[in-house]
Protein backbone atom coordinates (compact mmCIF):
# COMPACT_ATOMS: atom_id res chain seq x y z
CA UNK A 1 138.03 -13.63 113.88
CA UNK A 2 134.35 -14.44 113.55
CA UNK A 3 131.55 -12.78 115.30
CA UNK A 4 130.79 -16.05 117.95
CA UNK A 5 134.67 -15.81 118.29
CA UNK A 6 135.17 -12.35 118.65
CA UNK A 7 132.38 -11.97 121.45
CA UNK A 8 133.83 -15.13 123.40
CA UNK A 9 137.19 -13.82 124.27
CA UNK A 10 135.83 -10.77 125.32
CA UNK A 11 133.55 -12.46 128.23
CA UNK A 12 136.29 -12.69 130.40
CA UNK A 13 137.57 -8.96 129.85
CA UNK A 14 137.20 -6.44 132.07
CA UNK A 15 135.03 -2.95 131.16
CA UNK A 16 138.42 -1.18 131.61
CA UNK A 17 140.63 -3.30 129.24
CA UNK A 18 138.86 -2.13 126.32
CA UNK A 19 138.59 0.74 124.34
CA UNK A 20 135.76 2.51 122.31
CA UNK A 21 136.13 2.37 118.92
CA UNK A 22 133.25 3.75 116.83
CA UNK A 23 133.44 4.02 112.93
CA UNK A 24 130.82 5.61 110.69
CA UNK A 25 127.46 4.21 110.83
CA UNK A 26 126.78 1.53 108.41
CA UNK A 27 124.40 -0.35 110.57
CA UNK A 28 120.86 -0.70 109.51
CA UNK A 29 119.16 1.60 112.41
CA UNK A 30 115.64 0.39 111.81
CA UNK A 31 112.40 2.14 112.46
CA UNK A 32 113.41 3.00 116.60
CA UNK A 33 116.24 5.00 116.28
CA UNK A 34 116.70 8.61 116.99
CA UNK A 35 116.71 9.55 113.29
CA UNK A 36 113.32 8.39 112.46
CA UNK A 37 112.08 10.99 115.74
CA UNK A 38 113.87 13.89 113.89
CA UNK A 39 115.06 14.35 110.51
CA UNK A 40 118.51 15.79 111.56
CA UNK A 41 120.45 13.13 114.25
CA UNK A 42 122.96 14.95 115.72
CA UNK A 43 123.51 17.52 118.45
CA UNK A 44 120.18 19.68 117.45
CA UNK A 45 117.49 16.87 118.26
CA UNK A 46 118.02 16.86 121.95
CA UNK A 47 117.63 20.25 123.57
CA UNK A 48 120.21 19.32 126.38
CA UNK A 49 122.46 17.35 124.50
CA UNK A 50 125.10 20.37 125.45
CA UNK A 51 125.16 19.46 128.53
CA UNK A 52 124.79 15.36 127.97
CA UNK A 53 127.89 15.17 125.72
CA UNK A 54 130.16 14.93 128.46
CA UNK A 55 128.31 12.51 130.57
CA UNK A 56 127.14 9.89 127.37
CA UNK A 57 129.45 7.62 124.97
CA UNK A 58 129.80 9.82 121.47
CA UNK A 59 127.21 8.07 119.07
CA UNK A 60 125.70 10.62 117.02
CA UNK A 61 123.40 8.32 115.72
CA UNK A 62 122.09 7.65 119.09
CA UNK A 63 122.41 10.97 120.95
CA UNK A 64 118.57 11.40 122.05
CA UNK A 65 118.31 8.17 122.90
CA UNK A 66 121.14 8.26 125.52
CA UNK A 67 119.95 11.52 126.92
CA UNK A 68 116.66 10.47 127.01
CA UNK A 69 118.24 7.59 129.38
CA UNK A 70 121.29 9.89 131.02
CA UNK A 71 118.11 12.56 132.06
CA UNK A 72 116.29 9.41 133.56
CA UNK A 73 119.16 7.87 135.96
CA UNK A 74 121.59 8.52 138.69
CA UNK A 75 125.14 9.18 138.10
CA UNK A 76 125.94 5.55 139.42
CA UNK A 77 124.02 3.89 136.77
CA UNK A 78 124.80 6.30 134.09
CA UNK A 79 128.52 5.59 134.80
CA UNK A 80 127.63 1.56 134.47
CA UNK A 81 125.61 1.97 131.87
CA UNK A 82 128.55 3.59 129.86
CA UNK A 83 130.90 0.77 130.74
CA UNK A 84 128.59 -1.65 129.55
CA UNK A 85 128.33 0.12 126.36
CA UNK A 86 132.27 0.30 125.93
CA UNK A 87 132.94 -3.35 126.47
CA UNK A 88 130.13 -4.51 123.92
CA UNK A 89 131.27 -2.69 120.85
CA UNK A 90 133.40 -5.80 119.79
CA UNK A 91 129.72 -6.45 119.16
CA UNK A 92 129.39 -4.90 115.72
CA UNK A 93 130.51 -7.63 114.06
CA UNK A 94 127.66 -9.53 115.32
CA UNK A 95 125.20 -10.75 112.08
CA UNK A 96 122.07 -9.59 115.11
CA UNK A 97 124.52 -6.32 115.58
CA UNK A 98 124.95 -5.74 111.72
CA UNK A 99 121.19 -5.50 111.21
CA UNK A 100 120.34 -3.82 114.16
CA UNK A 101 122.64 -1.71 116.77
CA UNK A 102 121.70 -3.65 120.04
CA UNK A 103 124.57 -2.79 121.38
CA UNK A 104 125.10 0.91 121.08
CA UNK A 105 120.97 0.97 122.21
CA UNK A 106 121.17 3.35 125.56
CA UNK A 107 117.63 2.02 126.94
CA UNK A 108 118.57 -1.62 125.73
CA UNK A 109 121.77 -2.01 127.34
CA UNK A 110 119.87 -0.45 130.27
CA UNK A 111 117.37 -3.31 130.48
CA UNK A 112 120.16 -5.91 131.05
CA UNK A 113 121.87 -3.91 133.47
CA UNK A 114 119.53 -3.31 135.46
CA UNK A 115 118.23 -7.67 134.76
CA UNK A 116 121.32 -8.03 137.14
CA UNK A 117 121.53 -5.67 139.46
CA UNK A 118 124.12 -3.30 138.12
CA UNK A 119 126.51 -5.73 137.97
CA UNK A 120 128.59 -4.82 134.27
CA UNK A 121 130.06 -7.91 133.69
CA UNK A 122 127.22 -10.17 134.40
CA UNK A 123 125.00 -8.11 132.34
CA UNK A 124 127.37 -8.22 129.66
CA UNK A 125 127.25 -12.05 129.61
CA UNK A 126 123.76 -11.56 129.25
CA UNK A 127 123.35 -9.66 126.59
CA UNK A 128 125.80 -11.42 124.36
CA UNK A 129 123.91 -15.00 125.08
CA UNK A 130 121.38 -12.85 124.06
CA UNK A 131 122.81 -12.23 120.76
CA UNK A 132 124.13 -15.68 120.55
CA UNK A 133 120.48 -17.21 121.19
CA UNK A 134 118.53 -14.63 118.65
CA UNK A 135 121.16 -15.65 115.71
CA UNK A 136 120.96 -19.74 116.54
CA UNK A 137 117.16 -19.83 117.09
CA UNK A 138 116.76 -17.21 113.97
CA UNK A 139 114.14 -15.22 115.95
CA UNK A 140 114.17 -12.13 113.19
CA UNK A 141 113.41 -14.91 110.50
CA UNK A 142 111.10 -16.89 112.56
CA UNK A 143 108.92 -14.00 114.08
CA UNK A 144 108.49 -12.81 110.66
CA UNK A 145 107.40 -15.89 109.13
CA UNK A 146 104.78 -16.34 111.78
CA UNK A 147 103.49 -13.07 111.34
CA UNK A 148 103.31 -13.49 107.69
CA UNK A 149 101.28 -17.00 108.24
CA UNK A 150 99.07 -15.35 110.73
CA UNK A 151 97.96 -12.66 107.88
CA UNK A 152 97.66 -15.20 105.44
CA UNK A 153 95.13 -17.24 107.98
CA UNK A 154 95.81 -20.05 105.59
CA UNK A 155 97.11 -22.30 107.89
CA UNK A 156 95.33 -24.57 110.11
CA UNK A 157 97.53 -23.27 113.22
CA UNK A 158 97.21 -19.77 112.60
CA UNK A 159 93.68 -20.13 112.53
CA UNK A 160 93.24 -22.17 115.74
CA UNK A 161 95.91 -20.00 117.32
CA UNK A 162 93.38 -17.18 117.13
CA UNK A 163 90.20 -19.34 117.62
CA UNK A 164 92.22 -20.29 120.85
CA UNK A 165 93.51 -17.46 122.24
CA UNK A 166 93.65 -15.95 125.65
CA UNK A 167 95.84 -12.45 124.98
CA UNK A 168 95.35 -9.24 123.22
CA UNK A 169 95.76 -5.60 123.67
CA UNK A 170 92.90 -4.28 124.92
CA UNK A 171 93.86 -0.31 125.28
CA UNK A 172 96.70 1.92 125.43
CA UNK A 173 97.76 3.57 128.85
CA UNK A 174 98.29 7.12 129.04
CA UNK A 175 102.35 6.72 127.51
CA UNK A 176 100.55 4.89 124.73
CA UNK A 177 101.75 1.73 124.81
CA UNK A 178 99.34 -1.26 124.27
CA UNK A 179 97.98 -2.84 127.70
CA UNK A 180 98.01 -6.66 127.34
CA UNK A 181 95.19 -8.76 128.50
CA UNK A 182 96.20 -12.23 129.22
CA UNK A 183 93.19 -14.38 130.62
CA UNK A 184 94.95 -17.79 131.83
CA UNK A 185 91.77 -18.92 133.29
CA UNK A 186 90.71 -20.07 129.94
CA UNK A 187 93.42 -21.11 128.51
CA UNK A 188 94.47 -24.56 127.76
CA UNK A 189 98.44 -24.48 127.43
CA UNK A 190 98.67 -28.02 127.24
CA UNK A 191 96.71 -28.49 124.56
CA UNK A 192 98.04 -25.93 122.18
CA UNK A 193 101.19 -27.39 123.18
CA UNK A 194 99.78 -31.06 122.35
CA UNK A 195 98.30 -29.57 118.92
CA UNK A 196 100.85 -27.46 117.16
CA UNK A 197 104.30 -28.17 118.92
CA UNK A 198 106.18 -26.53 121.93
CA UNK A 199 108.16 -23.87 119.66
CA UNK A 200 105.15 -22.72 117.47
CA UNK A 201 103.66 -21.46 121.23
CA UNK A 202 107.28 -19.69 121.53
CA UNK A 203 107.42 -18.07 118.38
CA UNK A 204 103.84 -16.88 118.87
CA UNK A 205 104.99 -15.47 122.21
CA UNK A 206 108.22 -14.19 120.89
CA UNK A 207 106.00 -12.29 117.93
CA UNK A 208 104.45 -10.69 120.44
CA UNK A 209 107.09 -9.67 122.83
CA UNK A 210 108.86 -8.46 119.58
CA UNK A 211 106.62 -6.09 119.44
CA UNK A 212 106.11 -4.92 122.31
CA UNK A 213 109.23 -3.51 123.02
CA UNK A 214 108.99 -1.62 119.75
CA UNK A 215 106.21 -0.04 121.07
CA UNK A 216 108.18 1.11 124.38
CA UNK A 217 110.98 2.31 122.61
CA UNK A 218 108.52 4.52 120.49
CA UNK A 219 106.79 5.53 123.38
CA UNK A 220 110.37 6.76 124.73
CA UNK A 221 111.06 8.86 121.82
CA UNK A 222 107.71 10.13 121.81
CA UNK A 223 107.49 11.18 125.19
CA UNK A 224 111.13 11.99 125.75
CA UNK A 225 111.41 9.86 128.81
CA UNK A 226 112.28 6.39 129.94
CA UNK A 227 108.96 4.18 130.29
CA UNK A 228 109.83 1.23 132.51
CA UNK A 229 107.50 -1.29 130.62
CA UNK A 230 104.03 -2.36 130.15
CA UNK A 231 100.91 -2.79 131.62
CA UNK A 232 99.75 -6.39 131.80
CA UNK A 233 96.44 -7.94 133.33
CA UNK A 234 96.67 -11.67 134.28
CA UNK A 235 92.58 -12.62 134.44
CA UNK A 236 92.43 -15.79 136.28
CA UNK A 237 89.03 -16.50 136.71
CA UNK A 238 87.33 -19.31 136.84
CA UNK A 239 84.33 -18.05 134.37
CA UNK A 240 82.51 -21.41 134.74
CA UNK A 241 81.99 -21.71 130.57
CA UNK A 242 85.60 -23.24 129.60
CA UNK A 243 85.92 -26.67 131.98
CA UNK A 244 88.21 -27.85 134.34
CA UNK A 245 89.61 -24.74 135.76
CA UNK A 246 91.95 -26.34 137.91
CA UNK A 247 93.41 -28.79 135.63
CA UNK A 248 94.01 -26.06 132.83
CA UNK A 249 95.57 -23.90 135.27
CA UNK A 250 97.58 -26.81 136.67
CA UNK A 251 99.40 -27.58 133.36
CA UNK A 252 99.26 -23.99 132.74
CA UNK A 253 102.17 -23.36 136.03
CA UNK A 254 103.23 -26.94 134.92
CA UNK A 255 104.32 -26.01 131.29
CA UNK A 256 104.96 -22.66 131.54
CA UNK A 257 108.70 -22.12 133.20
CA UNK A 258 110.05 -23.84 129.91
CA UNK A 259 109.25 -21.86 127.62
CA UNK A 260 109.14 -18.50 130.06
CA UNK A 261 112.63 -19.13 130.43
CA UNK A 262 113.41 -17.96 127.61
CA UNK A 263 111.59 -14.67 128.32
CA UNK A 264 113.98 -14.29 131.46
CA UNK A 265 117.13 -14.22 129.68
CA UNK A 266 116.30 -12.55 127.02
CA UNK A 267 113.32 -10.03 127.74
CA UNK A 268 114.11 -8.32 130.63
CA UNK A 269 112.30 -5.44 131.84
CA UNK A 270 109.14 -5.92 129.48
CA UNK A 271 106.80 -4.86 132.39
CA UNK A 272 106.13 -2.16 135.19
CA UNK A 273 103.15 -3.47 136.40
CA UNK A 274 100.77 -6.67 136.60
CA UNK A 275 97.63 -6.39 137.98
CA UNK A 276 96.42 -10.64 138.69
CA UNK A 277 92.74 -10.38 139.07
CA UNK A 278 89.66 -12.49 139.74
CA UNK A 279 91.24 -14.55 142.49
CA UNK A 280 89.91 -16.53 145.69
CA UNK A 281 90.31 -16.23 149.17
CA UNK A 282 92.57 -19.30 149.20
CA UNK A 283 95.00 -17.92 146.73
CA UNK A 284 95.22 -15.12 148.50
CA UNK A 285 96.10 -17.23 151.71
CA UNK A 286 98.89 -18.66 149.28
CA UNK A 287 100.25 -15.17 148.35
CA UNK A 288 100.41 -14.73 151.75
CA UNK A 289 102.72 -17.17 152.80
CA UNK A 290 105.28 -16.58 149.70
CA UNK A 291 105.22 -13.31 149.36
CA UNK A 292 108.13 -13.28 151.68
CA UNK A 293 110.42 -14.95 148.75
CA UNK A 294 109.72 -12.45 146.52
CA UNK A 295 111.86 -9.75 145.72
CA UNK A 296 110.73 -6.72 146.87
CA UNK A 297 110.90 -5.00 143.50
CA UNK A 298 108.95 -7.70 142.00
CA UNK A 299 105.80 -7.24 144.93
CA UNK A 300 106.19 -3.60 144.03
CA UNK A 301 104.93 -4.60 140.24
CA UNK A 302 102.95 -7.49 141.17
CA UNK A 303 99.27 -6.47 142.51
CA UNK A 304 96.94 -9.08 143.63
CA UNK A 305 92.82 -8.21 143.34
CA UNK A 306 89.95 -11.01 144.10
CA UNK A 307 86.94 -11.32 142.52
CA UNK A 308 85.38 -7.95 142.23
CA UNK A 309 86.12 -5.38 139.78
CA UNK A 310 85.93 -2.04 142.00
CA UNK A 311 88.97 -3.70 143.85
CA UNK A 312 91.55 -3.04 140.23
CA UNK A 313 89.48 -0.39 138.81
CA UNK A 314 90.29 3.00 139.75
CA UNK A 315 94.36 1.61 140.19
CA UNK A 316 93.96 0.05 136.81
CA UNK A 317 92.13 3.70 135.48
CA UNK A 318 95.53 5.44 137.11
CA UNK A 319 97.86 4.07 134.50
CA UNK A 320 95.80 4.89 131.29
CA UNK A 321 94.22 8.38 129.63
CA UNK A 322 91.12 9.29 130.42
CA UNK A 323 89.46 8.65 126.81
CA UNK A 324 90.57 4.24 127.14
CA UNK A 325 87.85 2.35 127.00
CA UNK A 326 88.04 -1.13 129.08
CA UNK A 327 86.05 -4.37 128.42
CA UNK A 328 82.77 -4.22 130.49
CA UNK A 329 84.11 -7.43 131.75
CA UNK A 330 87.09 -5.06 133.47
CA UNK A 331 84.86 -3.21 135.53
CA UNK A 332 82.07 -5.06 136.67
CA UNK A 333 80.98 -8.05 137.99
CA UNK A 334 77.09 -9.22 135.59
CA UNK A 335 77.17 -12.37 133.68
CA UNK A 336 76.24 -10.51 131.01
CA UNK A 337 79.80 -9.43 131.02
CA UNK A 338 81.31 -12.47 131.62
CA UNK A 339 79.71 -13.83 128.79
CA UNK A 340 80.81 -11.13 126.17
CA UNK A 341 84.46 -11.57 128.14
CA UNK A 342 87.23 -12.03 125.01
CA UNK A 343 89.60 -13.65 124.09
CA UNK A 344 87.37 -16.53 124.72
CA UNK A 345 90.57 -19.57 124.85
CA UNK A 346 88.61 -23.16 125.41
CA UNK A 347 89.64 -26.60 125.42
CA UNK A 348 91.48 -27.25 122.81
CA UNK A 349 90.58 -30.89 121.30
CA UNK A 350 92.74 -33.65 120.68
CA UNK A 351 93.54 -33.78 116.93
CA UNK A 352 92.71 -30.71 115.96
CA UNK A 353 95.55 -29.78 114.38
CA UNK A 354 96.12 -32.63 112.33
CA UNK A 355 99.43 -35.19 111.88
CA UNK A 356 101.61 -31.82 110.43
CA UNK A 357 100.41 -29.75 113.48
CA UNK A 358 98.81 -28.03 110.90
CA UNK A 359 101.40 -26.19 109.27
CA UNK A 360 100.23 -26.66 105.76
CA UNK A 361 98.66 -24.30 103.63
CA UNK A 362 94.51 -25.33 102.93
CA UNK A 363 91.08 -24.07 102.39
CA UNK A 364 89.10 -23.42 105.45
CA UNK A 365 86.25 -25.91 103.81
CA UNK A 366 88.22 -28.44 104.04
CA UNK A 367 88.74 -28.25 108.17
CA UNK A 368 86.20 -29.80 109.31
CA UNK A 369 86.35 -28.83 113.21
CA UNK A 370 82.84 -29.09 113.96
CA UNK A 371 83.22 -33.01 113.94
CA UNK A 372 86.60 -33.05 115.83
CA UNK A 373 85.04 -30.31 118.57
CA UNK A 374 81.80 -33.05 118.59
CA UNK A 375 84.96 -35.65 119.66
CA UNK A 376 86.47 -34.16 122.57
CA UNK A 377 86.49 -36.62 125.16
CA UNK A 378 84.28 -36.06 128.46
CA UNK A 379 85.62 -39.22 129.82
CA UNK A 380 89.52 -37.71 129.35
CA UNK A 381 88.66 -34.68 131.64
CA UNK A 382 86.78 -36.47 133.75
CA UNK A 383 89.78 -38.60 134.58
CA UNK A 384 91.79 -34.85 134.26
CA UNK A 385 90.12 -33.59 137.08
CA UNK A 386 90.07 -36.27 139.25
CA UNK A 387 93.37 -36.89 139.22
CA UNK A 388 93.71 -33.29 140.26
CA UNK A 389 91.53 -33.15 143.06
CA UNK A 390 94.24 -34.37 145.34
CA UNK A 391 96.45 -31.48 145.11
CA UNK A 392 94.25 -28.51 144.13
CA UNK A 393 95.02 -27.13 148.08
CA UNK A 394 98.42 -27.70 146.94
CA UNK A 395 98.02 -25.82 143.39
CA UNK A 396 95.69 -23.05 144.79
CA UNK A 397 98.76 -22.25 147.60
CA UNK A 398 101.77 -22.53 144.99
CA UNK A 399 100.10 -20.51 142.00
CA UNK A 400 101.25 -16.85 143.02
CA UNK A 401 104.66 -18.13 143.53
CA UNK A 402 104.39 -19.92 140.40
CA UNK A 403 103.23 -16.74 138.64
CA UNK A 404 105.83 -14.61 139.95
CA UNK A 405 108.66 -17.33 139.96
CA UNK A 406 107.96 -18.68 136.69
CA UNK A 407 105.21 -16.90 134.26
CA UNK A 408 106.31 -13.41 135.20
CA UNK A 409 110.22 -14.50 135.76
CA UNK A 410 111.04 -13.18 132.40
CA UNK A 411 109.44 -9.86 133.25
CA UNK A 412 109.49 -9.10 136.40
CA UNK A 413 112.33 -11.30 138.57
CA UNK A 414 115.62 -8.73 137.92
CA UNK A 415 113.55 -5.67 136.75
CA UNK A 416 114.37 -2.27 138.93
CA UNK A 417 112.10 -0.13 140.42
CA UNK A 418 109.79 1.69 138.63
């Protein structure tokens, strides 16, 4: 029976019809496991692992990891958490499971648990659409490819994808994993979109959430303990140097749940907490009025500043050691600031890119973009923003909700409590 097979007829299976069955390890652990903390896996790399073998599935390879985890929840979940685990082993005969032990991974099987509520059978659908969807879109092969273009900066789109963007890691917080920046007031989604194609702006999202979860499962070996995500700062300002605000932002909540839902079934539990700064006093009359249809686990994570930096600061300053360093744009309010603020996005110009959405190899001589940036059209965002100006009450009122509904769904809409 084949590995698409083999995981379809045991969808419908309950966690108690089927039996552990581990053999040796001949999986391909990869830089996160427990034997790349401590040069001996077994028994003597957990200090309470005496008292954890009774309670955890037996998977040397993977002891620390699941009493890191066991240490870090109730009975109840532990006791899901190893039913989960038994009913997914037919998943070693996955091609994603024969490169990398998803499914014997304590803290990842605990991220799609807890995506639906404790509910074992539902999470295990998850997780092996999960595997399903990382083997037919070739995410390993595609992340890595990306990456490798983005070093080579030979590439018209992996140049403009950096000219362009609107994310980075600005500091580590005090578990040392990377805090990410994301400043969708600048950022023009439909035009990268436009420019280099719908799944080139996945894959460079996908890159990146790749890797952040590598660094939160380091950070759990490291510190011993189960870190519930990261930290994430959604700048929405409206900076006054990258035009049309509201249009940008409109096709930002416009464009976004597409390729965000992708995030939510796969990604779950990528953040703890989001601090959305920089907004108005009519988006916080929005908030307002649908915060009621938000989970209550998701307004735990999701914190809401306006436009002044002491009102984030010191909260912000909580969740990171004392030696960070934050942009000067972070934590006050000058222009001088402002204008120093990176990444810087823009407007991205029509034909840009090029006819291959520039995914050919050239010399940077021979791209030109002063003369297409000297083409933009005024008259096109002119038209842009008046055709907006009807429903920016409406935008300014739905973009929380949007936020939270759509842009952090993948993060934030199944996630426990921290």
């Amino acid at each position: 029976m084949g590995a698409a097979s083999c995981c379809e007829a045991h969808r419908l299976r309950k966690p108690c019809e089927i039996k552990t069955e581990l053999s040796g390890d001949w999986f391909n652990q990869g830089p996160l496991t427990p034997s790349t903390v401590s040069p001996t896996p077994g028994a003597a790399i957990s200090p309470s692992w005496d008292r954890m073998s009774s309670r955890v599935p037996h998977d040397p390879e993977h002891e620390l990891e699941w009493s890191i985890v066991a240490d870090s929840v109730d009975e109840d979940e532990l006791f899901k958490l190893r039913e989960l685990h038994q009913v997914l082993q037919d998943c070693e005969l996955h091609p994603i499971c024969r490169r990398k032990p998803l499914h014997r991974q304590a803290q990842t099987l605990l991220r799609f648990l807890r995506a639906r509520d404790g509910d074992v059978l539902k999470a295990e659908r998850m997780f092996r659409d999960m595997l399903e969807w990382r083997h037919t879109f070739d995410v390993d092969g595609k992340v890595h490819s990306w990456r490798r273009e983005l070093e080579r900066h030979r590439t018209r789109r992996a140049r403009l994808c950096k000219r362009f963007a609107i994310e980075e890691q600005i500091c580590n917080d005090k578990h040392g994993i990377p805090v990410r920046l994301l400043r969708l007031g600048v950022a023009d989604s439909a035009g990268m979109i436009r420019e280099f194609g719908q799944e080139a702006i996945l894959v460079d999202s996908l890159s990146k959430l790749e890797w952040t979860h590598e660094q939160i499962r380091k950070a759990m070996f490291r510190c011993r303990k189960l870190i519930r995500g990261q930290i994430q700062i959604l700048d929405v300002g409206d900076y006054g140097d990258v035009p049309n605000w509201t249009g940008r932002m409109w096709n930002n909540l416009r464009l976004g749940p597409d390729i965000y839902k992708v995030f939510d079934g796969n990604y779950p539990e990528t953040v703890r907490k989001v601090f959305i700064i920089r907004t108005g006093s009519l988006v916080h009359h929005g908030y307002t009025l649908v915060q009621r249809l938000l989970p209550q686990r998701t307004k735990r994570k999701l914190k809401l500043y306006g436009p002044k930096a002491a009102e984030w600061v010191s909260e912000l300053r909580a969740e990171l050691s004392d030696q960070q360093e934050l942009p000067e744009f972070l934590l006050c309010d000058s222009e001088k600031a402002f204008r120093a603020a990176t990444p810087r996005g823009g407007v991205v110009p029509e034909g840009i890119a090029g006819s291959s959405e520039g995914r050919f190899e050239e010399d940077e001589e021979a791209e030109d973009e002063s003369d297409v940036l000297a083409h933009t059209s005024s008259q096109k965002l002119a038209q842009e923003q008046a055709g907006l100006g009807d429903v920016l009450l409406r935008f300014l009122l739905a973009v929380i909700f949007a936020l939270a509904a759509a842009v952090l769904g993948g993060h934030l809409g199944r996630d426990g409590v921290s």
